[in-house]
C-alpha atoms as a PDB file:
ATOM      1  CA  UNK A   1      30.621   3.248   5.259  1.00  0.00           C
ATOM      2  CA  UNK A   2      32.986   6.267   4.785  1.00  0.00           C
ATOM      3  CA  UNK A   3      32.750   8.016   1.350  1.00  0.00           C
ATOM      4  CA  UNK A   4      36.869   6.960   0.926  1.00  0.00           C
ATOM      5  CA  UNK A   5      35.168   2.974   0.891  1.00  0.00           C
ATOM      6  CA  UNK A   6      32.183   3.590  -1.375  1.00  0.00           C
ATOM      7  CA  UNK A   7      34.989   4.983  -4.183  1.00  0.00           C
ATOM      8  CA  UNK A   8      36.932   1.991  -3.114  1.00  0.00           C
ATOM      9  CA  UNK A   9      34.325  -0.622  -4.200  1.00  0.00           C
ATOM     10  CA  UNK A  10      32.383   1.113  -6.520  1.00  0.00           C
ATOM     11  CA  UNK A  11      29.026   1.899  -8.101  1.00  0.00           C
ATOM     12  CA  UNK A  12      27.312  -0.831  -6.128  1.00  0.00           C
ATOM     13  CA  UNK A  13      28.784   0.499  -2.571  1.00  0.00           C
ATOM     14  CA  UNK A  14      27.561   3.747  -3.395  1.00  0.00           C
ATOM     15  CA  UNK A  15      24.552   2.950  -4.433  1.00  0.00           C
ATOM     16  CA  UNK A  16      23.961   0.631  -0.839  1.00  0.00           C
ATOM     17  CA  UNK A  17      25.158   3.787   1.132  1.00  0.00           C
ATOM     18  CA  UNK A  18      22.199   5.646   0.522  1.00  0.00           C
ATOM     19  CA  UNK A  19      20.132   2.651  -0.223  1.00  0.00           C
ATOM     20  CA  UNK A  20      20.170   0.344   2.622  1.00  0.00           C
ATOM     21  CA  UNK A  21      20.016   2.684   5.725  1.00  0.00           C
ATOM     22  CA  UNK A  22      17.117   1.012   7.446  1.00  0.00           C
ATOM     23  CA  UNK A  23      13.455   2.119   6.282  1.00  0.00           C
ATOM     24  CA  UNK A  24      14.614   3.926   3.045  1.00  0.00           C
ATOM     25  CA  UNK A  25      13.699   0.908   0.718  1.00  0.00           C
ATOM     26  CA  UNK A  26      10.000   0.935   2.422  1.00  0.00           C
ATOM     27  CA  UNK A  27      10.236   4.964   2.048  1.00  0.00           C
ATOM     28  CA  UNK A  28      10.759   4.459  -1.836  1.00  0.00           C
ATOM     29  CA  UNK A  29       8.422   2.289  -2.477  1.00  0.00           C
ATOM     30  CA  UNK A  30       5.338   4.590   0.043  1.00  0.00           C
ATOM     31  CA  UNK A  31       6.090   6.658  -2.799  1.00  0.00           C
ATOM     32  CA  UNK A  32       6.343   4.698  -5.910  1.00  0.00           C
ATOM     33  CA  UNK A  33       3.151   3.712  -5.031  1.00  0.00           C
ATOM     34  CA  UNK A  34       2.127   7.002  -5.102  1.00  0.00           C
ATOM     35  CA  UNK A  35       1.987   8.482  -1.414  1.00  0.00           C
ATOM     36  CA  UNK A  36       3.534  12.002  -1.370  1.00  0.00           C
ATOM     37  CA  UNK A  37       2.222  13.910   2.163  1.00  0.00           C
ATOM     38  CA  UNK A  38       4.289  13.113   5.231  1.00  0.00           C
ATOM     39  CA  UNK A  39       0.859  11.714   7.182  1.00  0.00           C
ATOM     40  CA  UNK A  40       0.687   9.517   4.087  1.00  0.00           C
ATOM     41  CA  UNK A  41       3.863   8.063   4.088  1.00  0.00           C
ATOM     42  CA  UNK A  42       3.753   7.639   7.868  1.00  0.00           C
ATOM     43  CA  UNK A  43       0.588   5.896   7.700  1.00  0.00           C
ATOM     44  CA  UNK A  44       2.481   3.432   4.908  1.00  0.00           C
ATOM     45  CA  UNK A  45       4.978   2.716   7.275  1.00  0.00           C
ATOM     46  CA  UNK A  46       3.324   2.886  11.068  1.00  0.00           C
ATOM     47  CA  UNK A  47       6.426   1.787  12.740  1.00  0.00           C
ATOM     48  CA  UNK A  48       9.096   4.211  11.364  1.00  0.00           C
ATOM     49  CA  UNK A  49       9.080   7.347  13.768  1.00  0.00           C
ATOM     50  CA  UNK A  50       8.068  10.631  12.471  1.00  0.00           C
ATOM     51  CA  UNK A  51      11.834  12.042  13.240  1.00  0.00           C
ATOM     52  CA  UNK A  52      13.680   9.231  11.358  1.00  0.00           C
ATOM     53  CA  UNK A  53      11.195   9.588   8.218  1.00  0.00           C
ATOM     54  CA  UNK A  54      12.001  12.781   8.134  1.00  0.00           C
ATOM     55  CA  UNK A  55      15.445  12.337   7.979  1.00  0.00           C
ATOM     56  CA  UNK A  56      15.019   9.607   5.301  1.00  0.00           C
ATOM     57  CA  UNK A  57      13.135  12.306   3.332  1.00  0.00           C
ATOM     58  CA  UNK A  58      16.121  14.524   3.754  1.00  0.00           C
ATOM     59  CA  UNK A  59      18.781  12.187   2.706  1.00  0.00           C
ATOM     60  CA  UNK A  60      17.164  11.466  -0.489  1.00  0.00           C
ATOM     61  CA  UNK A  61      16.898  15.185  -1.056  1.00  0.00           C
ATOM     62  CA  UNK A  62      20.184  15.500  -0.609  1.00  0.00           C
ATOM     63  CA  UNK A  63      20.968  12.414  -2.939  1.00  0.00           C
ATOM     64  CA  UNK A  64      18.662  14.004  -5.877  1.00  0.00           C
ATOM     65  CA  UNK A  65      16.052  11.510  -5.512  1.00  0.00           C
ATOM     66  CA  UNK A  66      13.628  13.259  -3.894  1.00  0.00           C
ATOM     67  CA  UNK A  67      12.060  16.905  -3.952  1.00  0.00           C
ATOM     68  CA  UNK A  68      10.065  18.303  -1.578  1.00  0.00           C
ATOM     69  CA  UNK A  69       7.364  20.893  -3.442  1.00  0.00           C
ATOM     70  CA  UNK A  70       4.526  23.376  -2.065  1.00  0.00           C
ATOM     71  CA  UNK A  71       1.020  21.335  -2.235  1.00  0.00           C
ATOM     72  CA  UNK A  72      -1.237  23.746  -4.511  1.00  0.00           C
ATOM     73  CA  UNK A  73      -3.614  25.698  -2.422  1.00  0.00           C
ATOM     74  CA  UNK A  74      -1.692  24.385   0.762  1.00  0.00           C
ATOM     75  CA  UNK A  75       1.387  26.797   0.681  1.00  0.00           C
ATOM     76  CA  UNK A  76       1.750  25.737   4.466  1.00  0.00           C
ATOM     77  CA  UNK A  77       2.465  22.635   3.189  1.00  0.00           C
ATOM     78  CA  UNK A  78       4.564  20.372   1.503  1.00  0.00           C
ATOM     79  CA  UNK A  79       4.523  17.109  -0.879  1.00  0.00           C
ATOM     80  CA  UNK A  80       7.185  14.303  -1.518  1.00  0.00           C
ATOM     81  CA  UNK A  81       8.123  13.603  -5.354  1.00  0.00           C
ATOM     82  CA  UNK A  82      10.189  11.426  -7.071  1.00  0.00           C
ATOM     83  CA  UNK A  83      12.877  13.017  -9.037  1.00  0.00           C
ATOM     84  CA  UNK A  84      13.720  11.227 -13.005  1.00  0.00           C
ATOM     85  CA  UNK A  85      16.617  10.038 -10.506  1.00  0.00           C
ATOM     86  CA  UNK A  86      14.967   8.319  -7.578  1.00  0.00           C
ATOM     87  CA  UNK A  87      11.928   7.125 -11.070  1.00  0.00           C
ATOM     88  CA  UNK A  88      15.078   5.035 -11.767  1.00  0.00           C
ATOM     89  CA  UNK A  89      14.868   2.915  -8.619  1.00  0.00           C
ATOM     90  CA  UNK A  90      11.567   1.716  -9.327  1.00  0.00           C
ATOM     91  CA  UNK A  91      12.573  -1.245 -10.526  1.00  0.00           C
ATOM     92  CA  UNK A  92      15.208  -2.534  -8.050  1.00  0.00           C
ATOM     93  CA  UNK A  93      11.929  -1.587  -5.685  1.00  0.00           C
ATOM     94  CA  UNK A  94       9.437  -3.950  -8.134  1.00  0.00           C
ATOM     95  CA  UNK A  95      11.845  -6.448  -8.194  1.00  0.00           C
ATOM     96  CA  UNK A  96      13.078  -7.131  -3.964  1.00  0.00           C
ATOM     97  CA  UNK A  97       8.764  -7.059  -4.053  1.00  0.00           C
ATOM     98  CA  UNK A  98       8.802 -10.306  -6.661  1.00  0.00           C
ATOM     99  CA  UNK A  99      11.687 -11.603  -4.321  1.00  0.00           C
ATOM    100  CA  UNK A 100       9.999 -11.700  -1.617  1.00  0.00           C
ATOM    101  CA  UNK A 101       6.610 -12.691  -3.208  1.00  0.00           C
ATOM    102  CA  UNK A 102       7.931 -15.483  -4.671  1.00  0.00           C
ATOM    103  CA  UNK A 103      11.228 -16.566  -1.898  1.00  0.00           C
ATOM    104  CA  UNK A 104      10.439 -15.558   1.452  1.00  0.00           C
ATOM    105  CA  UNK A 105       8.087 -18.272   3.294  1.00  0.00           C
ATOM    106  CA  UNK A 106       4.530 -16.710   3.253  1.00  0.00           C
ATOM    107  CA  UNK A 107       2.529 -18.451   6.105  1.00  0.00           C
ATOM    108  CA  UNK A 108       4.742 -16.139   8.653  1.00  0.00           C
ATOM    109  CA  UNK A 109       4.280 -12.756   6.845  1.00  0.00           C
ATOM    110  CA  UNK A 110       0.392 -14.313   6.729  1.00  0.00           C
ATOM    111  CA  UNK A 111       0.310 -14.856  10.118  1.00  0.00           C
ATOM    112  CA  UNK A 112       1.487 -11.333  11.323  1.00  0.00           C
ATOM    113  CA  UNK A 113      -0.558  -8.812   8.564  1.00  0.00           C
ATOM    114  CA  UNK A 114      -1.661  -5.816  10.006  1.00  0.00           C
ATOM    115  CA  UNK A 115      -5.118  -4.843   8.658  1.00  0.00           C
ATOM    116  CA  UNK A 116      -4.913  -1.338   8.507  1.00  0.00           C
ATOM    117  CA  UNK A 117      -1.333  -1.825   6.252  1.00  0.00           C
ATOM    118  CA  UNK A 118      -3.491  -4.237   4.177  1.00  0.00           C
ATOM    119  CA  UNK A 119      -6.476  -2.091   4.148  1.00  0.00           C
ATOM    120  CA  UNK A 120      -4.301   1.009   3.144  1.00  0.00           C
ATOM    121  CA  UNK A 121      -2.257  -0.788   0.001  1.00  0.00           C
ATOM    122  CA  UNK A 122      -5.861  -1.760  -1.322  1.00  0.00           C
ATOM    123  CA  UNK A 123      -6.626   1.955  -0.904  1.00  0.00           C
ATOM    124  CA  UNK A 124      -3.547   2.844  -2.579  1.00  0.00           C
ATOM    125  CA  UNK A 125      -3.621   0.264  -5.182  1.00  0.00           C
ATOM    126  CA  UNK A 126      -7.576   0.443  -5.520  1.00  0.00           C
ATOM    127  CA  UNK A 127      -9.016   0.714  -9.572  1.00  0.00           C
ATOM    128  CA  UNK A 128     -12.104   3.123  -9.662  1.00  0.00           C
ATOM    129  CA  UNK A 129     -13.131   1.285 -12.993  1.00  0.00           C
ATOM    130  CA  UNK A 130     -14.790  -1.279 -10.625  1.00  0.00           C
ATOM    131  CA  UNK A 131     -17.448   1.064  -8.889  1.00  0.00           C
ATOM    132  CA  UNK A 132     -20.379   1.988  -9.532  1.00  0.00           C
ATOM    133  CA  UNK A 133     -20.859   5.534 -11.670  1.00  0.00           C
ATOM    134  CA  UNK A 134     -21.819   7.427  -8.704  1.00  0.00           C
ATOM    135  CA  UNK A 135     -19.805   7.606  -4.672  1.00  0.00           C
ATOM    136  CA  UNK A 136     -19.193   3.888  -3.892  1.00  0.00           C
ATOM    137  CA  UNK A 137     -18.442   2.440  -0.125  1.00  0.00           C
ATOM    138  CA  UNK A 138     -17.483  -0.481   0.561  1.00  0.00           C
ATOM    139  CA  UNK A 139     -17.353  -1.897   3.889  1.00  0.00           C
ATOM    140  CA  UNK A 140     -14.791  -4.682   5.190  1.00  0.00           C
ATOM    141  CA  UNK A 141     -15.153  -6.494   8.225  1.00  0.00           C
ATOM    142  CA  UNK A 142     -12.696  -8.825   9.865  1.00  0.00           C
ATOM    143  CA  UNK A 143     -14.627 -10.825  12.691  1.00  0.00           C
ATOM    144  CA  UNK A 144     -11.797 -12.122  14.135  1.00  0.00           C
ATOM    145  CA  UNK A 145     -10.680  -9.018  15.456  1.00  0.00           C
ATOM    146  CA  UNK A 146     -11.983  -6.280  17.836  1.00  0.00           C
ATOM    147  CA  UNK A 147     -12.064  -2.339  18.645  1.00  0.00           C
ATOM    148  CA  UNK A 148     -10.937  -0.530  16.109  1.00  0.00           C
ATOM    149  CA  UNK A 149      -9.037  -2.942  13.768  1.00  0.00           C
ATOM    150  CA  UNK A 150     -12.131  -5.148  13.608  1.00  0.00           C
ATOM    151  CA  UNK A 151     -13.831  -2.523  10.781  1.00  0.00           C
ATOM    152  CA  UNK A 152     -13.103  -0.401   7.770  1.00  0.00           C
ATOM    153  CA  UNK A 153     -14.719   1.050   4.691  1.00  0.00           C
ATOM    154  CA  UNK A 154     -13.172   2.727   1.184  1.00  0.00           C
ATOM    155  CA  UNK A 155     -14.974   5.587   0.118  1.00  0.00           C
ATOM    156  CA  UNK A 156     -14.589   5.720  -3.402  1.00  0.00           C
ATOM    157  CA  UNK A 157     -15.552   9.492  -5.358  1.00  0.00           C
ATOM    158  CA  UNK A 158     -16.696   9.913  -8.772  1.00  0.00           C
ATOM    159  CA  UNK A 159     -13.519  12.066  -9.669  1.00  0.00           C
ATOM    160  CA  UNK A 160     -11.579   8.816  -8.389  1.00  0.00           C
ATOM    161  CA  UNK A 161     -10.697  10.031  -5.274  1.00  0.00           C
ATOM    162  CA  UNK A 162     -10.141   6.608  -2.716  1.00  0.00           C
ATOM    163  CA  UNK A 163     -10.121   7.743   1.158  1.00  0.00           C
ATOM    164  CA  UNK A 164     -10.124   4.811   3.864  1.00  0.00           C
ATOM    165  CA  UNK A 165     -11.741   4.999   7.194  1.00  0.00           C
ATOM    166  CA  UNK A 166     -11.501   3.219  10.340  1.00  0.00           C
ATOM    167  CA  UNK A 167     -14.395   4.603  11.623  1.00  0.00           C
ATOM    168  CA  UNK A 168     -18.072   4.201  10.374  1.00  0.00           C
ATOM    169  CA  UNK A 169     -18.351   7.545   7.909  1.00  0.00           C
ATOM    170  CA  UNK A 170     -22.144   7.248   7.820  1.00  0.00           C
ATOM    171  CA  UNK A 171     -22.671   6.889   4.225  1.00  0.00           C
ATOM    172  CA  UNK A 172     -24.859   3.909   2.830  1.00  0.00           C
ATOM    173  CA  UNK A 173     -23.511   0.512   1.920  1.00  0.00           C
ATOM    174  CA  UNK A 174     -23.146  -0.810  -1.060  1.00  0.00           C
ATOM    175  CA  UNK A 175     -21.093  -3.843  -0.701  1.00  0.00           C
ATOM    176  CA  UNK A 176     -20.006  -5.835   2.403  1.00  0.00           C
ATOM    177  CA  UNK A 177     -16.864  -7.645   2.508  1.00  0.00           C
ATOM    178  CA  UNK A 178     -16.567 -10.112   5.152  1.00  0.00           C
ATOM    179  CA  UNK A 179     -12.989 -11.999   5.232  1.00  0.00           C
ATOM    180  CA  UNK A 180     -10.483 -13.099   7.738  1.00  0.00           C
ATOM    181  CA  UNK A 181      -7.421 -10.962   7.418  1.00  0.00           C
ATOM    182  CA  UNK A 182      -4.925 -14.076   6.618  1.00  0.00           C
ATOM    183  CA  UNK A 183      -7.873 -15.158   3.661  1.00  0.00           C
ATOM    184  CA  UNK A 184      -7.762 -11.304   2.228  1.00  0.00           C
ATOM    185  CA  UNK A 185      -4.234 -11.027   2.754  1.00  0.00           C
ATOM    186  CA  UNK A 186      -3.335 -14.061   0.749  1.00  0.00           C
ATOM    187  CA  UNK A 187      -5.552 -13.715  -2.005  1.00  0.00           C
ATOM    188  CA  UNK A 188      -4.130  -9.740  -2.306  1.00  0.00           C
ATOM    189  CA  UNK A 189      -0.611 -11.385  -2.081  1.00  0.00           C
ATOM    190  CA  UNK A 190      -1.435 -13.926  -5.299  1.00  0.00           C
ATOM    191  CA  UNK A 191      -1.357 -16.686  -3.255  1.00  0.00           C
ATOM    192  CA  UNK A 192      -4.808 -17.786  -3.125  1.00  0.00           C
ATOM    193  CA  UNK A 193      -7.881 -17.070  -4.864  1.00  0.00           C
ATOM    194  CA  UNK A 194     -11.025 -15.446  -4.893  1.00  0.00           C
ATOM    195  CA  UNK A 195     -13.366 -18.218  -5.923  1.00  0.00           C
ATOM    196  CA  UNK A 196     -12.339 -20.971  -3.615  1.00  0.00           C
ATOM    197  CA  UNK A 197     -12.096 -18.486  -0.474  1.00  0.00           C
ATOM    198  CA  UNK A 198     -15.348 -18.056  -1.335  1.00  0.00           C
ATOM    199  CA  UNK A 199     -16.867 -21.130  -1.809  1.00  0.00           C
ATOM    200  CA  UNK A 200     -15.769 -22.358   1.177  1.00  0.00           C
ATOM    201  CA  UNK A 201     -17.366 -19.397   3.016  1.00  0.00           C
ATOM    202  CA  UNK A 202     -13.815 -17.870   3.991  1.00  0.00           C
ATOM    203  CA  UNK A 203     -15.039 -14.741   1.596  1.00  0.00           C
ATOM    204  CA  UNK A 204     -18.458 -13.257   1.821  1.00  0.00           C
ATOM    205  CA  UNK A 205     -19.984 -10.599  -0.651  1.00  0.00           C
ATOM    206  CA  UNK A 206     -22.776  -9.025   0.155  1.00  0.00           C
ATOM    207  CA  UNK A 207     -24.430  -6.022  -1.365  1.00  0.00           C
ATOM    208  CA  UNK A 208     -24.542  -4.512  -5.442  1.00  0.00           C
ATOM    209  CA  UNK A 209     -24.144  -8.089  -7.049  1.00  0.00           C
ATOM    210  CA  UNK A 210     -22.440  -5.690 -10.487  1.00  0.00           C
ATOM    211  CA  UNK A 211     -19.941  -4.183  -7.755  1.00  0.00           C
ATOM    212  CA  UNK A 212     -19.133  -7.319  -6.062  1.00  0.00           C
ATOM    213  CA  UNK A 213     -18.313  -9.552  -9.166  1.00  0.00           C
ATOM    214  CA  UNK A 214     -15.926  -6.098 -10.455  1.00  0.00           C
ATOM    215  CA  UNK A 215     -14.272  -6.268  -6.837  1.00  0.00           C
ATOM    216  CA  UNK A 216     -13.954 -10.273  -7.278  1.00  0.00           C
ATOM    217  CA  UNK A 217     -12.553  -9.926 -10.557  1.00  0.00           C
ATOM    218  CA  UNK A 218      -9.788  -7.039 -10.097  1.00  0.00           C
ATOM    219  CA  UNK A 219      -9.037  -9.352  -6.571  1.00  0.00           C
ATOM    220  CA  UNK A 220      -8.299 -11.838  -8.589  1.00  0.00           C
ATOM    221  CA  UNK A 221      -6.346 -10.039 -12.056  1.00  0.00           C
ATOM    222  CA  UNK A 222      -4.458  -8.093  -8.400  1.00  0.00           C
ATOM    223  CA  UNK A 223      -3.419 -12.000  -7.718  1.00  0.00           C
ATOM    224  CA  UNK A 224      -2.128 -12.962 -10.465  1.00  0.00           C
ATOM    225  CA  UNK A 225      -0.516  -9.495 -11.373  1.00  0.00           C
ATOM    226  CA  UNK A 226       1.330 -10.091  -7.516  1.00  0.00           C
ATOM    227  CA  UNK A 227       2.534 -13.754  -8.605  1.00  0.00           C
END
């Protein structure tokens, strides 16, 4: 769209030219969610190529609706931040997400989630209120799959700090999470829950019986929030 045709039809052209490019919707929400380093981001969105993000970055720059700042300590390297301008978007963002919760036929998006995307929103979205007082790891297992997609386990701080790993960081366990990745997926998506996926053996928890009814519980309140 030339810039003559976005004055032509307005606000809401304007708006789409910078908008809808491909991948920039996905880029604003990595970071509404909170992700600011590049390897972040790219780890949000594993398909996007490391030259177009980039380029995404820049364009919102440009637009206002990003800034790019020195990471404290790091002066090597840089972060990703919302400017009050691209905070405004948020909401368009929230809202194509209750779309597409609530429109868009589930059983297919089901059918194709990637465990390491799911595994890093629950990192991303994870709620240190429901660990223990003390470094936490829990340990998910998918047995359907194999290699490297087959396990994972969030390492949860006691300054809050949440890091995933997708290999075996040697710590002990203190709850195991077996689930198949459609049963996980859904209940993180609101549409099922945790008590019948676990009843009928789809959901195992095994470990701290205090940390695995907190995980249970904000699984579930994350269900309903998603609906």
């Amino acid at each position: 769209m030339t810039e003559g045709n976005a004055r032509q039809f307005g606000p809401v052209a304007t708006a789409a030219e910078i908008l809808c490019n491909r991948w920039t919707m996905l880029l604003l929400h990595e970071l509404v969610a909170g992700s600011t380093r590049f390897n972040d981001l790219r780890r949000g969105m594993p398909r996007m190529s490391p030259s177009l993000l980039s380029k995404r970055l820049k364009d919102l720059e440009q637009a206002g609706m990003v800034e790019r700042r020195p990471v404290a300590d790091e002066p090597t390297h840089f972060a990703y931040h919302l400017t009050p301008t691209g905070r405004e978007v948020q909401p368009v963002v929230e809202a194509m997400g209750r779309f597409g919760q609530r429109w868009i036929m589930a059983e297919p998006s089901l059918r194709s989630r990637d465990p390491g995307l799911l595994m890093w929103d629950m990192r991303r979205h994870f709620d240190p209120n429901v660990t223990l007082e003390r470094r936490t790891v829990i340990a998910f297992l998918y047995p359907e799959l194999s290699g490297t997609r087959r396990s994972w386990w969030l390492i949860i701080q006691p300054d809050d700090t949440v890091d995933l790993c997708a290999i075996d960081p040697g710590y002990d366990i203190d709850l195991h999470v077996v689930a198949d990745v459609r049963t996980l997926s859904a209940i993180w998506m609101g549409l099922a829950s945790v008590r019948p996926a676990h009843e009928r053996g789809r959901l195992q928890l095994t470990g701290d019986q205090r940390l695995a009814d907190r995980l249970a519980g904000w699984l579930e309140q994350r269900g309903r929030d998603a609906d």
